[in-house]
Protein backbone atom coordinates (compact mmCIF):
# COMPACT_ATOMS: atom_id res chain seq x y z
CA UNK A 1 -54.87 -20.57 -48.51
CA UNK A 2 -52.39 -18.49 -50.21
CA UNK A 3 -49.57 -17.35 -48.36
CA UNK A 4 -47.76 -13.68 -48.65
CA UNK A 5 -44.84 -14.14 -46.56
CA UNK A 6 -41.66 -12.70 -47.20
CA UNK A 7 -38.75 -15.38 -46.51
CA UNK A 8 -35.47 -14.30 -46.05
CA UNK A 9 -32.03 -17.15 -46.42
CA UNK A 10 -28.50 -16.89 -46.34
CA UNK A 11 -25.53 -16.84 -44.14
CA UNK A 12 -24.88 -16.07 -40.58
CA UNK A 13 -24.21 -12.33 -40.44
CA UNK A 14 -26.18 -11.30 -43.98
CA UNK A 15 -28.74 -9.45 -41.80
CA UNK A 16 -31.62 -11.81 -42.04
CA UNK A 17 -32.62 -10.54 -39.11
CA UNK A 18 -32.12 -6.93 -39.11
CA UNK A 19 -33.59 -6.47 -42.48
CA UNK A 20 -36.70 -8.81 -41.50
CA UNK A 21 -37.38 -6.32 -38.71
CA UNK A 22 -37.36 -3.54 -40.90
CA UNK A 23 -39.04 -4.90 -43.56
CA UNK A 24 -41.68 -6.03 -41.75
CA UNK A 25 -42.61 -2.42 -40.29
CA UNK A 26 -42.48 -1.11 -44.05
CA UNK A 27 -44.83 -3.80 -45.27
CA UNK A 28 -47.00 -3.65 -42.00
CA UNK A 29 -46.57 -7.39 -41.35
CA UNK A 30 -45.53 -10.00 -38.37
CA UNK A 31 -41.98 -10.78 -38.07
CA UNK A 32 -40.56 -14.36 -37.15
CA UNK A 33 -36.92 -15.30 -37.02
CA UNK A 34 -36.85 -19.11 -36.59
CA UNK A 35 -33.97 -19.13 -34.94
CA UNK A 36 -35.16 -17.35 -31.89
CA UNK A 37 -38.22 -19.81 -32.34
CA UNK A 38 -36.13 -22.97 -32.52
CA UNK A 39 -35.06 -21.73 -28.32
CA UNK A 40 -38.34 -20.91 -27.49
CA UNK A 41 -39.91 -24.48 -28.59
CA UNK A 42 -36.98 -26.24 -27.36
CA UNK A 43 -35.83 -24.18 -24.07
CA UNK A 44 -32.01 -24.20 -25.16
CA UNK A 45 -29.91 -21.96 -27.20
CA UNK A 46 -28.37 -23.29 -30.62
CA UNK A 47 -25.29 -23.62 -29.13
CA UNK A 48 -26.76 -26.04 -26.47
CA UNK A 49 -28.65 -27.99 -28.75
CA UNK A 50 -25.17 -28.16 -31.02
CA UNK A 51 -23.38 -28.93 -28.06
CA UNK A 52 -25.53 -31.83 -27.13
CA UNK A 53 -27.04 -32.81 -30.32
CA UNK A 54 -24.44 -32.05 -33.12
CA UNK A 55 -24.63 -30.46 -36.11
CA UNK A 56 -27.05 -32.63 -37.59
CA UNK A 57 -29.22 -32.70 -34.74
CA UNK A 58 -29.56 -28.98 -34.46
CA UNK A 59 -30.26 -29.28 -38.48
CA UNK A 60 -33.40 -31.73 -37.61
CA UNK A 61 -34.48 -29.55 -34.83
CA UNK A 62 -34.59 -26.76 -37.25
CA UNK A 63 -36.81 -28.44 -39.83
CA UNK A 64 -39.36 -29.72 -37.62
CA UNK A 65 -39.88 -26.72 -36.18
CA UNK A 66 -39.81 -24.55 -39.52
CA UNK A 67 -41.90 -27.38 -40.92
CA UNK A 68 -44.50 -26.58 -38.26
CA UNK A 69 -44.29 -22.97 -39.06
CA UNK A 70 -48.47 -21.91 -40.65
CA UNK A 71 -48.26 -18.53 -40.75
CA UNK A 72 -49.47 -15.70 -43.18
CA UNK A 73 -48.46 -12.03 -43.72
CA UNK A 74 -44.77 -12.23 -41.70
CA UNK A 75 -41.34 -11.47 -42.44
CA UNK A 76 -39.64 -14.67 -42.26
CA UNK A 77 -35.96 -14.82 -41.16
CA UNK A 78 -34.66 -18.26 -41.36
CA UNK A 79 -31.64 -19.57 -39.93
CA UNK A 80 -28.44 -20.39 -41.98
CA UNK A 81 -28.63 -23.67 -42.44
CA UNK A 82 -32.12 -23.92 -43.18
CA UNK A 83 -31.81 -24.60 -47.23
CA UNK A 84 -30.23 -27.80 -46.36
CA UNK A 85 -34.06 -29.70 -46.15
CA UNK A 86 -35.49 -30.23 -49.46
CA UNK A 87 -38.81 -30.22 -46.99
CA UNK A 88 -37.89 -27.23 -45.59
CA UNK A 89 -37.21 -25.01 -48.09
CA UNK A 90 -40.56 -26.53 -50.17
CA UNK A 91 -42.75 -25.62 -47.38
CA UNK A 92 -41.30 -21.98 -46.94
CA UNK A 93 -41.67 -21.51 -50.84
CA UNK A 94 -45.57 -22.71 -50.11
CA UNK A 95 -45.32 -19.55 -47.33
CA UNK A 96 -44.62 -17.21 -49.71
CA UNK A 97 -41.37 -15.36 -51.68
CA UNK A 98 -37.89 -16.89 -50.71
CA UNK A 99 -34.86 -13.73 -50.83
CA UNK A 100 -31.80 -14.59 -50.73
CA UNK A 101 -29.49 -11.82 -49.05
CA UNK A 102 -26.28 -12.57 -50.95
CA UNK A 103 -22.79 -11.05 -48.99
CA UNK A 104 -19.70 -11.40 -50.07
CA UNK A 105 -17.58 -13.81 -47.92
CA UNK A 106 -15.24 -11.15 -46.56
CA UNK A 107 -18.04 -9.05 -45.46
CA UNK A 108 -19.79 -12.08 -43.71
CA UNK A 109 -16.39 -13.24 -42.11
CA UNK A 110 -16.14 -9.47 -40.81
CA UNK A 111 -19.45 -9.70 -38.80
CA UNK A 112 -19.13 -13.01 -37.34
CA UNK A 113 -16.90 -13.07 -35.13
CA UNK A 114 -18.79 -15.64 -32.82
CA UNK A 115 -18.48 -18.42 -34.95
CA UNK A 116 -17.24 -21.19 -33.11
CA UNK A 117 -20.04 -20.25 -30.31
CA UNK A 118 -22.87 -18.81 -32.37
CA UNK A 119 -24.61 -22.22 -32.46
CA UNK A 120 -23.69 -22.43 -36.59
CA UNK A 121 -25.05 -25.60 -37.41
CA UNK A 122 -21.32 -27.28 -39.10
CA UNK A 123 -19.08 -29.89 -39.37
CA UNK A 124 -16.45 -29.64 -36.77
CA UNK A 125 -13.43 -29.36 -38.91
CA UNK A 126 -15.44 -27.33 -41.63
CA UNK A 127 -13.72 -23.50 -41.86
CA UNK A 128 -16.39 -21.00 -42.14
CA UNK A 129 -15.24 -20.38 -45.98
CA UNK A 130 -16.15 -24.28 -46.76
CA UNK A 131 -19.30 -23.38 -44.96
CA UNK A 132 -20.09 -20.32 -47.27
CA UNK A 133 -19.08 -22.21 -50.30
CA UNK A 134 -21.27 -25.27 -49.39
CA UNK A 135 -24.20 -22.92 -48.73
CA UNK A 136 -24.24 -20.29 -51.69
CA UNK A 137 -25.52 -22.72 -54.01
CA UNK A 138 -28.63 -23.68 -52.32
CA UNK A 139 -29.38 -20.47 -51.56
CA UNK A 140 -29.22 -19.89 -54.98
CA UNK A 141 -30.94 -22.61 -56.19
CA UNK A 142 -34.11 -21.85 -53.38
CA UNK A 143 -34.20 -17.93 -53.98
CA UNK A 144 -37.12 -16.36 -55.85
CA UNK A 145 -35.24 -13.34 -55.69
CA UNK A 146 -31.78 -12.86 -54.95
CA UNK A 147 -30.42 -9.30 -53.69
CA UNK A 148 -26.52 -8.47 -54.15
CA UNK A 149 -26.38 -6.56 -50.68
CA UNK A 150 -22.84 -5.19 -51.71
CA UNK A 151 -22.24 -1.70 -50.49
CA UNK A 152 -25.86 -1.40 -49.92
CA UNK A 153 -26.85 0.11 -47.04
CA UNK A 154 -30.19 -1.23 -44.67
CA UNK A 155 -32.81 1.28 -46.44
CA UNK A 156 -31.56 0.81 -49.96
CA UNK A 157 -31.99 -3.04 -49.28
CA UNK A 158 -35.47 -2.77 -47.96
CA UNK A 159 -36.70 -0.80 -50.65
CA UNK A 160 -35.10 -3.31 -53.54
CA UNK A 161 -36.74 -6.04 -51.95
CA UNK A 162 -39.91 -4.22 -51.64
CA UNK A 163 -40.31 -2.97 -55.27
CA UNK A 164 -38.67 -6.08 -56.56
CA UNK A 165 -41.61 -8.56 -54.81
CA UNK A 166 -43.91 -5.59 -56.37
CA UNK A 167 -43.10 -6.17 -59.49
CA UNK A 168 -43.71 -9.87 -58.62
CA UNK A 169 -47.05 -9.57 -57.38
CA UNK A 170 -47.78 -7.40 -60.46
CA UNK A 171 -46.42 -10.06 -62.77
CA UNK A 172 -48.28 -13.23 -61.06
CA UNK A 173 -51.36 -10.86 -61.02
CA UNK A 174 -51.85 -11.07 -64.59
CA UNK A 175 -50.94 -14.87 -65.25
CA UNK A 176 -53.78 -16.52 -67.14
């Protein structure tokens, strides 16, 4: 089965979520932001499961349940610290396009402002700037697309991403 979902990585606060909702009205599809599906299977918030598990227990929670994720035609919003599984980030490639939302540090440190309590899957005495610079290049190396969100605003975004997996489809339409 081939899958058409639209998979969106990057940081806490790049607006995984926000532009998965809006893409997925555009592009008439499901939305599914595994975060939110990580405390429905489990019954806990991140934090909790940080709290009681640790970092790398939330991260193994994450990939089982992103692992069990079969779905076809959704807007995908993953959670941080999902690029960190090899196994992970294969199986949401199988899914469909990965997009990377790429913000500027200083942008993401100005909308999270939750971060010790957001349930950010990290090492205790990792700073949220070792975090970003730990994380931008696996997002890099997992995107299919990346988008520089910049000054962007929401629309502009939605539209890039839309005409840019266009042009995709167009392109993998005519392979041989």
């Amino acid at each position: 089965m081939i899958h058409n979902n639209i998979v969106l990585i990057g940081m806490p606060g790049a607006g995984k979520g926000t532009i998965g909702v809006m893409l997925a009205k555009r592009s008439a599809r499901d939305f599914v932001d595994t975060d939110v599906l990580i405390q429905v299977v489990t019954g806990h918030s991140l934090q909790h499961i940080l709290d009681e598990n640790g970092y790398l227990g939330l991260r193994d929670v994450e990939e089982k349940v992103i692992l069990s994720l079969d779905c076809d035609h959704h807007v995908i919003a993953t959670g941080g610290s999902a690029a960190y599984s090899a196994r992970t980030m294969r199986h949401l490639s199988d899914q469909g396009t990965i997009v990377f939302l790429d913000v500027s540090f200083d942008l993401i440190e100005a909308r999270v402002s939750d971060y010790g309590t957001r349930g950010i899957a990290r090492r205790e005495d990792q700073s949220f700037r070792q975090l970003y610079e730990e994380r931008l290049p696996l997002y890099r190396r997992y995107a299919d697309i990346t988008i520089d969100c910049g000054d962007s605003g929401q629309d502009a975004l939605c539209e890039e991403i839309l005409a840019l997996l266009a042009d995709r489809q167009d392109e993998t339409a005519w392979t041989p």
